[in-house]
N, C-alpha and C. Protein backbone atom coordinates (compact mmCIF):
# COMPACT_ATOMS: atom_id res chain seq x y z
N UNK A 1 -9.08 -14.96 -23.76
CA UNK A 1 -10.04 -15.16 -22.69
C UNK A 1 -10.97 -16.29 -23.11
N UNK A 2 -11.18 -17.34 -22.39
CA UNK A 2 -12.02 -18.38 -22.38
C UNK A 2 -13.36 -17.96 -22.78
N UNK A 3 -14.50 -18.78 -23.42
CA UNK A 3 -15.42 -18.39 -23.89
C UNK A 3 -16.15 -18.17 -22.68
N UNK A 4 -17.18 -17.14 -22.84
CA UNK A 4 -18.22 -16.92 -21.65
C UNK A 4 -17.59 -16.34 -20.60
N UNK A 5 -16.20 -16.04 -20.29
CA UNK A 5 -15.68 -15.63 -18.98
C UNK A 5 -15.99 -14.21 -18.89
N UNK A 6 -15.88 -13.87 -17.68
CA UNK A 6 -15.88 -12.66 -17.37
C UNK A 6 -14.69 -11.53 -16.94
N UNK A 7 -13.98 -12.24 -16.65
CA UNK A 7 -12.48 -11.76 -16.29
C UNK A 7 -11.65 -12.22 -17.29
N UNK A 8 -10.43 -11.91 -17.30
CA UNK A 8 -9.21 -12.96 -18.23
C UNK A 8 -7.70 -13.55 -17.34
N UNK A 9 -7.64 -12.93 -16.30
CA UNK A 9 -6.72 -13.56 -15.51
C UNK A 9 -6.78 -12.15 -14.03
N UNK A 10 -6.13 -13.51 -13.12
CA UNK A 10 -6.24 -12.90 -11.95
C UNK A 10 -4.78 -11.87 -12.03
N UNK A 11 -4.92 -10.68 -11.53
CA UNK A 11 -4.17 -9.81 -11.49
C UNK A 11 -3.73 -9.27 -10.33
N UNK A 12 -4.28 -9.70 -8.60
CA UNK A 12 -3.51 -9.55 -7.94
C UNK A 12 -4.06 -10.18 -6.41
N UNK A 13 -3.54 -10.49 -5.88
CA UNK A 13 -3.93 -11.07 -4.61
C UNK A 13 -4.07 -10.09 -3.48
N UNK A 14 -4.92 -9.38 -2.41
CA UNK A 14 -4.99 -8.46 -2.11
C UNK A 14 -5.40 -8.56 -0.11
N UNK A 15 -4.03 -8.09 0.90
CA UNK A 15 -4.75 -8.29 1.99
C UNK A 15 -5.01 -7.22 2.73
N UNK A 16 -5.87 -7.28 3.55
CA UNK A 16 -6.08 -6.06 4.01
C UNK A 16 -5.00 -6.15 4.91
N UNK A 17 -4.49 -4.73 5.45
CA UNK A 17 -3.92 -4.33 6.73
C UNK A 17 -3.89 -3.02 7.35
N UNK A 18 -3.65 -3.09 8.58
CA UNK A 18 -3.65 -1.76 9.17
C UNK A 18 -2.46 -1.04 8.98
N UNK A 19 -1.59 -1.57 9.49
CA UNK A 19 -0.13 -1.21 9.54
C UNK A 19 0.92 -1.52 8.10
N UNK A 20 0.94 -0.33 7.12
CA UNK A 20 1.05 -1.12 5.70
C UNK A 20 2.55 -1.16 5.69
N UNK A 21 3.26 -0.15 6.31
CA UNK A 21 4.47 -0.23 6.61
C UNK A 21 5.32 -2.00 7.45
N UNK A 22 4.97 -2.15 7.99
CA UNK A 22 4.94 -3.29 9.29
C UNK A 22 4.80 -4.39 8.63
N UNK A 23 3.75 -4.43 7.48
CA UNK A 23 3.42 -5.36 7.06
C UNK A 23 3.84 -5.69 5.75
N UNK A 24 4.40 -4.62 5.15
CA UNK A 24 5.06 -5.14 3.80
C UNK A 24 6.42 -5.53 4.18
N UNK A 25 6.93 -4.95 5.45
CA UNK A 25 8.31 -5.72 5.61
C UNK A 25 8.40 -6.92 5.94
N UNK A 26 6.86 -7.58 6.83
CA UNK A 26 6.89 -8.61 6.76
C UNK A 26 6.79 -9.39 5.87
N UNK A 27 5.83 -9.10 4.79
CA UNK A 27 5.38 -9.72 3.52
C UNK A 27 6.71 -9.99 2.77
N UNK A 28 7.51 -8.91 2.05
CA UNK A 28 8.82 -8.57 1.64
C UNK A 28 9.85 -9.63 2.30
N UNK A 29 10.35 -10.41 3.32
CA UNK A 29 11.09 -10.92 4.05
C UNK A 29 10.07 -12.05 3.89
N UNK A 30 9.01 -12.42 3.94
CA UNK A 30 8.57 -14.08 3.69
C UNK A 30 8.81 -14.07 2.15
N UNK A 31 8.44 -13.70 1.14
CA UNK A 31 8.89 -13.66 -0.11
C UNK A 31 9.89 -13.23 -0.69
N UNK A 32 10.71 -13.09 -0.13
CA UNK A 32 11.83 -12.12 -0.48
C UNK A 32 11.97 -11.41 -1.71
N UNK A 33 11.08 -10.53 -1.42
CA UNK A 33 10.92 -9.33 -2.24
C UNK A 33 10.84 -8.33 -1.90
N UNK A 34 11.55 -7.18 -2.39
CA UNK A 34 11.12 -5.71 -2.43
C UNK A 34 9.85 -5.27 -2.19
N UNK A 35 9.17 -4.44 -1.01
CA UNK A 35 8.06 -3.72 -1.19
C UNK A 35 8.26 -2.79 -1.72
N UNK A 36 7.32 -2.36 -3.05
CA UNK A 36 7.49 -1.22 -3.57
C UNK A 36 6.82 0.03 -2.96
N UNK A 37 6.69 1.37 -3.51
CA UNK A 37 6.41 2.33 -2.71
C UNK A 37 5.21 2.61 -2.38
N UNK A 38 4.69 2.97 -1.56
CA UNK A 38 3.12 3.18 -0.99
C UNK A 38 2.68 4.01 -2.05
N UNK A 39 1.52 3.55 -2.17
CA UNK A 39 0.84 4.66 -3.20
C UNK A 39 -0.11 5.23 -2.61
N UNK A 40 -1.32 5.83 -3.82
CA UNK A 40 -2.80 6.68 -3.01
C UNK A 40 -2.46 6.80 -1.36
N UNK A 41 -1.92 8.39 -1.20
CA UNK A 41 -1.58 8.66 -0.09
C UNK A 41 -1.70 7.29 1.49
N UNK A 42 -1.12 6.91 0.90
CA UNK A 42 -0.49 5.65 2.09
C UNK A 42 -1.84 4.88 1.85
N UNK A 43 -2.51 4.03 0.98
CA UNK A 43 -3.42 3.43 0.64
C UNK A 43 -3.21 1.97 0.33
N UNK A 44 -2.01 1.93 -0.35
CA UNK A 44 -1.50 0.68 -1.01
C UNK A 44 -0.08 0.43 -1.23
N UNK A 45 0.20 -0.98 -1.48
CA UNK A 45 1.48 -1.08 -2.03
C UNK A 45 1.73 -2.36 -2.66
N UNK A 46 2.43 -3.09 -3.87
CA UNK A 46 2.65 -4.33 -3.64
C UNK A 46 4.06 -4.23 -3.97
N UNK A 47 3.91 -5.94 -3.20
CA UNK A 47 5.54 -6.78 -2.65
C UNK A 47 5.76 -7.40 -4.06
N UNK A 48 6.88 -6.87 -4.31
CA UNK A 48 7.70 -7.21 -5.11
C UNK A 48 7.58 -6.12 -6.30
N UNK A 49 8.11 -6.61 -7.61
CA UNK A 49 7.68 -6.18 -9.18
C UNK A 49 6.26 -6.15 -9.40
N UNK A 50 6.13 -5.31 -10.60
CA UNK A 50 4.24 -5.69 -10.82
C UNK A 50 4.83 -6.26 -12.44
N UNK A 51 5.86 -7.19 -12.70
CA UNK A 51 6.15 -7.77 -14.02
C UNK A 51 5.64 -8.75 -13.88
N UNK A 52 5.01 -9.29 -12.86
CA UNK A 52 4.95 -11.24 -12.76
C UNK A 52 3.10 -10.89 -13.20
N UNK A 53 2.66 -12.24 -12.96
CA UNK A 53 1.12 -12.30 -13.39
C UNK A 53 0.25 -11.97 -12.74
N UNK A 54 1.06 -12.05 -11.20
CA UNK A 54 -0.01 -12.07 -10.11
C UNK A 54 0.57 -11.15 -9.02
N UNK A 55 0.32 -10.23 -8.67
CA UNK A 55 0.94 -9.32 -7.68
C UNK A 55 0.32 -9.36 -6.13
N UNK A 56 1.23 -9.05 -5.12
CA UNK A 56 0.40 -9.60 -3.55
C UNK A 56 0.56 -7.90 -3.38
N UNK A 57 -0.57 -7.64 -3.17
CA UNK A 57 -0.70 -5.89 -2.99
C UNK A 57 -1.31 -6.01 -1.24
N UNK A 58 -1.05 -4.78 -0.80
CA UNK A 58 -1.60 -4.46 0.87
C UNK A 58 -2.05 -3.47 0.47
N UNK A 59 -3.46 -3.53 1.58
CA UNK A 59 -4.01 -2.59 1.43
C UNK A 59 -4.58 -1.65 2.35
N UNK A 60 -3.88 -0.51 2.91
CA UNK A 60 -4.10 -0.28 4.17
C UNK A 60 -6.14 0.08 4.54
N UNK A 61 -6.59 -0.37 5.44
CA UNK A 61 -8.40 -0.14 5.97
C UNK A 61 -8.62 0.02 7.53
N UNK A 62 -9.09 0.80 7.23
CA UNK A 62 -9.24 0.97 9.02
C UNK A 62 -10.15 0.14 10.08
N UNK A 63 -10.36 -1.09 9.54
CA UNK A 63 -10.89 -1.86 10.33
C UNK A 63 -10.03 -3.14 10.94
N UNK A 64 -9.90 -3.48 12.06
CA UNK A 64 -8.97 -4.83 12.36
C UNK A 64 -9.94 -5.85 11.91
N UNK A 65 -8.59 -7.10 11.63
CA UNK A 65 -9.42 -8.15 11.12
C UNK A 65 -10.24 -8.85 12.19
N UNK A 66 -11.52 -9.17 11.81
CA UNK A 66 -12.18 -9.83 13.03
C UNK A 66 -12.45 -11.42 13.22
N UNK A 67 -12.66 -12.13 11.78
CA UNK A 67 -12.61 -13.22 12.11
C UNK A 67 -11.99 -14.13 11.13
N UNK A 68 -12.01 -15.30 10.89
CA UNK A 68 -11.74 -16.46 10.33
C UNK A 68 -11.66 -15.64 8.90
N UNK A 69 -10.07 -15.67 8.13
CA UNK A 69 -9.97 -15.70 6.28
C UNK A 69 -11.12 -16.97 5.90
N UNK A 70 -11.74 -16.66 4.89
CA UNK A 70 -12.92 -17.09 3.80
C UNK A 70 -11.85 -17.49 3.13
N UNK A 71 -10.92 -16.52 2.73
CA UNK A 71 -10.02 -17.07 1.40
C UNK A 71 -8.53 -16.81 2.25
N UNK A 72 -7.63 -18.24 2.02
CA UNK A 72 -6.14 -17.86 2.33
C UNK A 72 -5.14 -18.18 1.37
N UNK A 73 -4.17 -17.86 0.97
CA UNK A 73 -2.91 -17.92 0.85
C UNK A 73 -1.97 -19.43 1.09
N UNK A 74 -2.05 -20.61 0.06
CA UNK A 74 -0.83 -21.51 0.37
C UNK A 74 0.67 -21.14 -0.42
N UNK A 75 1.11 -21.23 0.26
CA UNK A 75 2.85 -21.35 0.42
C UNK A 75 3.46 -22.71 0.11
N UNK A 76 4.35 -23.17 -0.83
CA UNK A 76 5.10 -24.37 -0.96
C UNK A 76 6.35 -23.69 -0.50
N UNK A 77 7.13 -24.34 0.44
CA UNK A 77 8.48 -23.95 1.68
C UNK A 77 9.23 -25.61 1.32
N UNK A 78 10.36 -25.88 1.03
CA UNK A 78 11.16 -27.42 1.25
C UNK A 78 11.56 -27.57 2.64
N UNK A 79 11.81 -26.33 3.73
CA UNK A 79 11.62 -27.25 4.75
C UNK A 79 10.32 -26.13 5.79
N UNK A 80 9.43 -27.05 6.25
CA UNK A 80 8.49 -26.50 7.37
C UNK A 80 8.83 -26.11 8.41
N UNK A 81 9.80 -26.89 9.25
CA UNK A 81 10.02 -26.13 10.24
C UNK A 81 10.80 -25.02 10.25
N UNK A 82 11.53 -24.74 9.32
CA UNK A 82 12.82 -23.72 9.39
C UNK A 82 11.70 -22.78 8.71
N UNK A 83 10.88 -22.93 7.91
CA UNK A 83 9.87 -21.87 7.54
C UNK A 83 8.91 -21.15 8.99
N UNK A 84 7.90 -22.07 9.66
CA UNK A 84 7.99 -21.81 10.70
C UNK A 84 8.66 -20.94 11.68
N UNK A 85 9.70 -21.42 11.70
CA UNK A 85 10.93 -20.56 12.36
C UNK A 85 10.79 -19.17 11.68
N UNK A 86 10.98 -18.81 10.94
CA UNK A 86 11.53 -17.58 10.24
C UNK A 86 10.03 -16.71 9.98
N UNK A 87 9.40 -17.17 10.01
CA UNK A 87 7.91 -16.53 10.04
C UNK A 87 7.67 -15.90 11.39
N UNK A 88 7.77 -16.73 12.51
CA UNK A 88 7.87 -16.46 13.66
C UNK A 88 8.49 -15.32 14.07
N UNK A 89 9.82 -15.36 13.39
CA UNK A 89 11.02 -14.35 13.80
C UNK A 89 10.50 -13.10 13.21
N UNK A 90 9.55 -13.40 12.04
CA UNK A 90 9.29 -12.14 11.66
C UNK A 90 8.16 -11.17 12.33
N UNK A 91 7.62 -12.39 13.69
CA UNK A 91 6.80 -11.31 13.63
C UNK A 91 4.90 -12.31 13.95
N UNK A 92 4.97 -13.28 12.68
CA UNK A 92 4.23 -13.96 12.47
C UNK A 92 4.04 -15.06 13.36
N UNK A 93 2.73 -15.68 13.68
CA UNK A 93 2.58 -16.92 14.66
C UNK A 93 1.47 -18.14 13.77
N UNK A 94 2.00 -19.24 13.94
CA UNK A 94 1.53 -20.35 13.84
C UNK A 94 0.07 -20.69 15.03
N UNK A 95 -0.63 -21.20 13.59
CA UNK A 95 -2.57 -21.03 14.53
C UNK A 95 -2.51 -23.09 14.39
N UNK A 96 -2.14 -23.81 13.57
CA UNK A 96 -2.32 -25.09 13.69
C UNK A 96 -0.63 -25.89 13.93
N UNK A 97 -0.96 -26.85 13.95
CA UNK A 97 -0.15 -27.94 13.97
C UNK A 97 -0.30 -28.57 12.28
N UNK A 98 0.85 -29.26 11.97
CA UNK A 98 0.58 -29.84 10.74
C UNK A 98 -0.44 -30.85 10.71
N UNK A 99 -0.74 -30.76 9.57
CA UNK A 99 -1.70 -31.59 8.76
C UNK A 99 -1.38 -32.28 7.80
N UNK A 100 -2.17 -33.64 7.87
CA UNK A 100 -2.07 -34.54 7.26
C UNK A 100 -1.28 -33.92 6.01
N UNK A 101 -0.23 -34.30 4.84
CA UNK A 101 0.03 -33.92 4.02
C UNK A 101 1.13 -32.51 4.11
N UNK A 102 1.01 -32.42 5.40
CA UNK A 102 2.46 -31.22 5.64
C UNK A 102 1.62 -29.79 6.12
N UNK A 103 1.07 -29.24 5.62
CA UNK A 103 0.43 -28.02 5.67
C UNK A 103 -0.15 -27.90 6.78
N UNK A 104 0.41 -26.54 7.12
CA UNK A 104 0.84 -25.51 8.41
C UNK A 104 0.28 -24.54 8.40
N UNK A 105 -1.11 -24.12 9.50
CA UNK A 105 -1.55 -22.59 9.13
C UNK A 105 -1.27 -22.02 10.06
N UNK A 106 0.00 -20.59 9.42
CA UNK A 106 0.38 -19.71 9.95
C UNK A 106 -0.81 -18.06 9.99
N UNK A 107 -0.11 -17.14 10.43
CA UNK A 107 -0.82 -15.41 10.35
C UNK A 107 0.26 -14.67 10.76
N UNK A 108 0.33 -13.75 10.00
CA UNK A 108 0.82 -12.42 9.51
C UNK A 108 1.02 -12.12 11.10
N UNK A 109 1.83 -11.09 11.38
CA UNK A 109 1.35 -10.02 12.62
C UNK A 109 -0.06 -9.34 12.73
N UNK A 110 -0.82 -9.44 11.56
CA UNK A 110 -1.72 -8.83 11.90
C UNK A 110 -3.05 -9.72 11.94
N UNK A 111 -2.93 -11.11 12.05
CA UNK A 111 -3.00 -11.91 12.09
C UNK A 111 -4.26 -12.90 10.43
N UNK A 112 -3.87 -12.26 9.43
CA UNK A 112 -4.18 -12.46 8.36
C UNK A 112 -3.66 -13.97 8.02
N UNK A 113 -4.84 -15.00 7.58
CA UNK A 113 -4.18 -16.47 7.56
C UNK A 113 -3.71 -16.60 6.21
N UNK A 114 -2.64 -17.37 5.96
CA UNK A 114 -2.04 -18.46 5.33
C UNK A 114 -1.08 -19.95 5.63
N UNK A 115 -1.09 -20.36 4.94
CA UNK A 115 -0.67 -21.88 4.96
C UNK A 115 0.97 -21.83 4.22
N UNK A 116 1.35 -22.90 5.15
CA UNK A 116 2.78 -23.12 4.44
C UNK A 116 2.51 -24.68 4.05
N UNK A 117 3.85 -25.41 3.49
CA UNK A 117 4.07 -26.48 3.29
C UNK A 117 4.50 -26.96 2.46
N UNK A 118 5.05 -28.41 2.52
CA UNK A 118 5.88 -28.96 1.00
C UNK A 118 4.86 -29.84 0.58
N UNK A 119 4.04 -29.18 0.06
CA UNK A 119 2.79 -29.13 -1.12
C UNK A 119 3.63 -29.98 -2.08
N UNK A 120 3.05 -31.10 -2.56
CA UNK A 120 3.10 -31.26 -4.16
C UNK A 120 2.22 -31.66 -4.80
N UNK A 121 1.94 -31.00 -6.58
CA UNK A 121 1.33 -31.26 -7.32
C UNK A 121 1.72 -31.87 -8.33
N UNK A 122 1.46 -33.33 -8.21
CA UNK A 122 2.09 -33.55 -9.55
C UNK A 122 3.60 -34.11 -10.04
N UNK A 123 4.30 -33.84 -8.62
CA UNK A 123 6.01 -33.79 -8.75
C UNK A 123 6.54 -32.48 -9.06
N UNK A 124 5.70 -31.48 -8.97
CA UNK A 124 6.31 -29.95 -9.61
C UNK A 124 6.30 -29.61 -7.80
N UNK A 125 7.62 -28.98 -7.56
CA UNK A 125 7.51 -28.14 -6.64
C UNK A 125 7.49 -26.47 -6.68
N UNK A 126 6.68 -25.71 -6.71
CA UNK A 126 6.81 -24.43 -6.87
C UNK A 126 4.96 -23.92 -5.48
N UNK A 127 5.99 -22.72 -5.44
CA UNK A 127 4.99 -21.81 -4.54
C UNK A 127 3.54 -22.43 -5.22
N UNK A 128 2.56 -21.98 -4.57
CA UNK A 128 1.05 -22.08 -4.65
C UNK A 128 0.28 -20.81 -5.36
């Protein structure tokens, strides 16, 4: 852990939802990963393994989302529109048009924001 920090690494990325069922299949099918099993009587779950560094957990709350994500989610995709596409199919709808530099802000079915795009940093292409 870095000097002075308070944390030592981020351990999981966390969205709210109502529908945790609904929504990990969606989550699960944009990442193609396994949702694992609901936990704390239908409280939680995360998509995929919990072996990686960073886990995308749902979290079921009984409030709908009301306005504008503070914090979202980018996505690196090689192609946008066929990403687009398949987001759509899942369920999910596109809130912008691209932007300068590629990046696309999509939402969940439940309409939770993130961004797609062929992001690069550097010449490395990998997720965000």
């Amino acid at each position: 852990m870095a000097h002075g920090a308070i944390v030592s690494e981020l351990g999981a990325v966390v969205i709210d939802v109502d529908d945790i069922e609904r929504m990990a299949t969606f989550w699960g099918q944009v990442l193609g990963q396994e949702p694992g099993p609901i936990r704390h009587d239908g409280g939680w779950l995360t998509v995929g393994t919990l072996e990686g560094p960073v886990w995308l957990t749902l979290q079921k709350v009984p409030e709908p989302k009301a306005v504008k994500n503070r914090i979202h989610l980018d996505f690196q995709v090689d192609d946008v529109d066929r990403a687009i596409a398949r987001i759509m199919d899942l369920g999910g709808y596109q809130i912008s048009e691209p932007r300068i530099g590629g990046g696309v802000t999509m939402a969940d079915p439940e309409g939770n924001e993130f961004c797609i795009g062929a992001f690069k940093d550097q010449g490395r292409q990998k997720a965000l």
